[in-house]
C-alpha atoms as a PDB file:
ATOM      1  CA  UNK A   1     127.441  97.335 120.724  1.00  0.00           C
ATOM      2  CA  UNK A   2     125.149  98.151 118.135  1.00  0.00           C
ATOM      3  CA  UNK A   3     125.669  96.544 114.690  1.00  0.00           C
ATOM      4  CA  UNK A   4     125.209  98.236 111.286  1.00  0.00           C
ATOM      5  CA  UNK A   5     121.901  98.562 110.133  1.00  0.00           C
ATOM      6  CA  UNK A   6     120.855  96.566 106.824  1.00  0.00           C
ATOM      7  CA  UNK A   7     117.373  97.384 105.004  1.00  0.00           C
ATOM      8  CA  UNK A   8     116.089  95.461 102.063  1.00  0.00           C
ATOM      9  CA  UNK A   9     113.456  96.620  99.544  1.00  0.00           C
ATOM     10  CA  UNK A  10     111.195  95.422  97.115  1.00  0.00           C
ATOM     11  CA  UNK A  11     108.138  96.077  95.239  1.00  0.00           C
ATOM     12  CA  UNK A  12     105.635  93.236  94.593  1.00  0.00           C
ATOM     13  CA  UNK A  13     101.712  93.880  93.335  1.00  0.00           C
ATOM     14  CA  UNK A  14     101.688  97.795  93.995  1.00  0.00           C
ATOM     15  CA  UNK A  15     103.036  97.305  97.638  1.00  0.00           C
ATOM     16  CA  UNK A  16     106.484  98.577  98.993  1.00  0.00           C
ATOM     17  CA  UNK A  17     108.215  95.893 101.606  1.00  0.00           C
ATOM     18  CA  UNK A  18     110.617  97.714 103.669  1.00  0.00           C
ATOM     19  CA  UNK A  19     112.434  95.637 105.779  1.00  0.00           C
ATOM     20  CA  UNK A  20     115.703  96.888 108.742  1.00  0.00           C
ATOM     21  CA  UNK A  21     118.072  94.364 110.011  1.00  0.00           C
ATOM     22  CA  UNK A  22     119.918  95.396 113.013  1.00  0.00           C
ATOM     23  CA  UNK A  23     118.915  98.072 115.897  1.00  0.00           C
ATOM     24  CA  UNK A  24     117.345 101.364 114.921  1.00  0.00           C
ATOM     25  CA  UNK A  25     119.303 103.646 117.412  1.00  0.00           C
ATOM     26  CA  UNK A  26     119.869 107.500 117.199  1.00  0.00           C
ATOM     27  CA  UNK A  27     122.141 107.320 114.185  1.00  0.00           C
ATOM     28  CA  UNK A  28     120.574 104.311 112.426  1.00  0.00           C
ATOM     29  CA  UNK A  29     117.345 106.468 112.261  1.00  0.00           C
ATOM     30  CA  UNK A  30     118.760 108.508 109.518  1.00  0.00           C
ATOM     31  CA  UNK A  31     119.319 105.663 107.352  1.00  0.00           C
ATOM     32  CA  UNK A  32     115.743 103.945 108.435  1.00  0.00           C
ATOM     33  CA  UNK A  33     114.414 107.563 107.392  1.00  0.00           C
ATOM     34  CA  UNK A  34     116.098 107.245 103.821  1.00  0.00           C
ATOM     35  CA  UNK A  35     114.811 104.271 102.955  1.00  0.00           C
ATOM     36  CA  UNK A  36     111.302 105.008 104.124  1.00  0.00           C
ATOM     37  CA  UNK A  37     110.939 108.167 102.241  1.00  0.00           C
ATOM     38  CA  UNK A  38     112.695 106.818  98.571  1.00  0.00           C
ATOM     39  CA  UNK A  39     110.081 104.286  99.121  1.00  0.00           C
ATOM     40  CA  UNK A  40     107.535 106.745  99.661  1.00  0.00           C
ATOM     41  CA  UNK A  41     108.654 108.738  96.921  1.00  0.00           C
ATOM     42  CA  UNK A  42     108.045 105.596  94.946  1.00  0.00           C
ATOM     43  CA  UNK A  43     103.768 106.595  95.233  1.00  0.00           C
ATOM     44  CA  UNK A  44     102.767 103.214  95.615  1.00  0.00           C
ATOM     45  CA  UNK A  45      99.603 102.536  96.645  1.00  0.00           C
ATOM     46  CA  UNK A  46     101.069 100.844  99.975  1.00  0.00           C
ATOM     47  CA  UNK A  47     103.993 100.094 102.373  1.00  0.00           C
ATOM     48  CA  UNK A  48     104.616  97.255 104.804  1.00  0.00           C
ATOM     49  CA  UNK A  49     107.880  98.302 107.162  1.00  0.00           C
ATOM     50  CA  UNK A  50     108.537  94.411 108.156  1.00  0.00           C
ATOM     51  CA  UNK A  51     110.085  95.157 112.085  1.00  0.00           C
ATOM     52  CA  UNK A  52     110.757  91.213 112.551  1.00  0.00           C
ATOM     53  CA  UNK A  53     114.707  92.125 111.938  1.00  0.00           C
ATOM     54  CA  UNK A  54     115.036  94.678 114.702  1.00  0.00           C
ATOM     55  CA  UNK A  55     115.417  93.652 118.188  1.00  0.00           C
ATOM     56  CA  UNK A  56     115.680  97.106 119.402  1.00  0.00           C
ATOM     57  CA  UNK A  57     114.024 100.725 118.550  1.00  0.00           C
ATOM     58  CA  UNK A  58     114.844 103.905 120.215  1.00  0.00           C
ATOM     59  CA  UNK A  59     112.873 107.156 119.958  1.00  0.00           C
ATOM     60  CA  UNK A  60     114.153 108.450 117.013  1.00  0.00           C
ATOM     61  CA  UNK A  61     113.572 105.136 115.333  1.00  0.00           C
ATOM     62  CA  UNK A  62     109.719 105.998 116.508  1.00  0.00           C
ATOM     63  CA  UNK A  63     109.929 108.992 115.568  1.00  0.00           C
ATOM     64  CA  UNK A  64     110.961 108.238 111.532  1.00  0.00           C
ATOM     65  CA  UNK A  65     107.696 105.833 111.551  1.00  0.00           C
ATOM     66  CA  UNK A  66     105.640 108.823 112.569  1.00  0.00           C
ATOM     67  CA  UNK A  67     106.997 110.631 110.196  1.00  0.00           C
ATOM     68  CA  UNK A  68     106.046 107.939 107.158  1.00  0.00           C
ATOM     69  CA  UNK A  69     102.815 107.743 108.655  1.00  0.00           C
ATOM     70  CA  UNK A  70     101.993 111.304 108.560  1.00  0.00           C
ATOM     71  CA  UNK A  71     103.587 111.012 104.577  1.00  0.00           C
ATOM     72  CA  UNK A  72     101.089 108.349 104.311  1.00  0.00           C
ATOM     73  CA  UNK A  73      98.372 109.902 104.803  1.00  0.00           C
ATOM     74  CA  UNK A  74      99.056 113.120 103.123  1.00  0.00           C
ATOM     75  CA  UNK A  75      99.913 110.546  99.944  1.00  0.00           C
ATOM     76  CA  UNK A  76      97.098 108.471 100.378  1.00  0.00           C
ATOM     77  CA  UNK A  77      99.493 105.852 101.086  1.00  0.00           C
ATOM     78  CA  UNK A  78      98.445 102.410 103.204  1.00  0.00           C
ATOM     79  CA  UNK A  79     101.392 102.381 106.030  1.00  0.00           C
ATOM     80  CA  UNK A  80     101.346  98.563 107.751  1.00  0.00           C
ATOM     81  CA  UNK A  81     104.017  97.588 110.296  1.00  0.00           C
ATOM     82  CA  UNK A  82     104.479  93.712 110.896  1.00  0.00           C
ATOM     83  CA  UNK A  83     106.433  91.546 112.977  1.00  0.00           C
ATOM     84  CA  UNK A  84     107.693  93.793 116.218  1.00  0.00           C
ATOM     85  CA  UNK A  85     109.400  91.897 118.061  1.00  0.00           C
ATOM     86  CA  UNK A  86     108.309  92.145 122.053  1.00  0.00           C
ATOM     87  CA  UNK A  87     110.749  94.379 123.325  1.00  0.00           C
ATOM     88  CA  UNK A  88     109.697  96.916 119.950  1.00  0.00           C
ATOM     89  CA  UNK A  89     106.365  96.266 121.020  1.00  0.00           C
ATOM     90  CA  UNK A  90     106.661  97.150 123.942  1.00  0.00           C
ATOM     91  CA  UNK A  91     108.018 100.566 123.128  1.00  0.00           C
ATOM     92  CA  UNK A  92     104.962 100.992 120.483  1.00  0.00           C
ATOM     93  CA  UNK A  93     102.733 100.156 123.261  1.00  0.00           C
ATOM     94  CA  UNK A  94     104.818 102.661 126.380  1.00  0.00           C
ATOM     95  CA  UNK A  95     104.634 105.531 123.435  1.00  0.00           C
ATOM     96  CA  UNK A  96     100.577 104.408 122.983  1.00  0.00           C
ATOM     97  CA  UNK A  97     101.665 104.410 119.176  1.00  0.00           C
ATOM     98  CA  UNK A  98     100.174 100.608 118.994  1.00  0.00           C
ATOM     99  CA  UNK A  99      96.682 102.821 118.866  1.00  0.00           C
ATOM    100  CA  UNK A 100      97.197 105.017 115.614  1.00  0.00           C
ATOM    101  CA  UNK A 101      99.747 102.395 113.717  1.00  0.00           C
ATOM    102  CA  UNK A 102      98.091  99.345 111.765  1.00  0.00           C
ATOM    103  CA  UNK A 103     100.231  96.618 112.797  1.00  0.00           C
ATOM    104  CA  UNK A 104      99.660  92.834 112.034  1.00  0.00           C
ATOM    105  CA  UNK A 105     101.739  89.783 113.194  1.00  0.00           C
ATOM    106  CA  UNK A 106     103.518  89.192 110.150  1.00  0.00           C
ATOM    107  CA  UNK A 107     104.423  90.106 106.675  1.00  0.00           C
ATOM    108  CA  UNK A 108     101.259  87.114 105.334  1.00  0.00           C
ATOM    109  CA  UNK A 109      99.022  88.883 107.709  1.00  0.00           C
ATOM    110  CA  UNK A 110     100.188  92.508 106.137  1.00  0.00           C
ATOM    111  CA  UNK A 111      99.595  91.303 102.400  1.00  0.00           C
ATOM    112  CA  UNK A 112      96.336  90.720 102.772  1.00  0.00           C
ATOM    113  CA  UNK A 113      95.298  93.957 104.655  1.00  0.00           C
END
């Protein structure tokens, strides 16, 4: 049963954390897209999607990160994903999306990139 999903956001030194809580399923994806484009909207100079809260991505999920990426770099925007879990790894890595993503272990790792 999937559970409700819970993002938090915040802005610290020109960067954009967004971070999901729960699984990012067919109908969480339209919330997950929300967030990700008011924080886009935002024109910071970068955004750090922090996965370690979501145990589970489906292809719509993957698909909303595309979509910020592409926003990213029509905006000029740094995208950086942290923290993916194995089995959301694992999907990044199926999809081959592992290759055109810039994804560090954690959110320490993604503040210094």
């Amino acid at each position: 049963m999937s559970t409700a999903l819970r993002v938090e956001y915040k802005e610290e030194g020109g960067t954009a954390f967004v971070s999901p809580h729960g699984e990012i399923g067919y109908t969480e994806a339209t919330a997950f897209r929300t967030y990700l484009k008011q924080a886009q909207d935002k024109r910071v100079p970068r955004l750090v999607v922090d996965l370690a809260g979501v145990a589970f991505m489906s292809t719509p999920g993957l698909a909303t990160l595309v979509e910020a990426l592409q926003t990213s770099k029509k905006t000029q925007t740094g995208l950086v994903l942290c923290g993916l879990q194995d089995r959301v790894r694992a999907v990044f890595e199926i999809a081959r999306l592992h290759t055109v993503f810039k994804i560090v272990p954690d959110i320490s790792a993604a503040r210094e990139v």
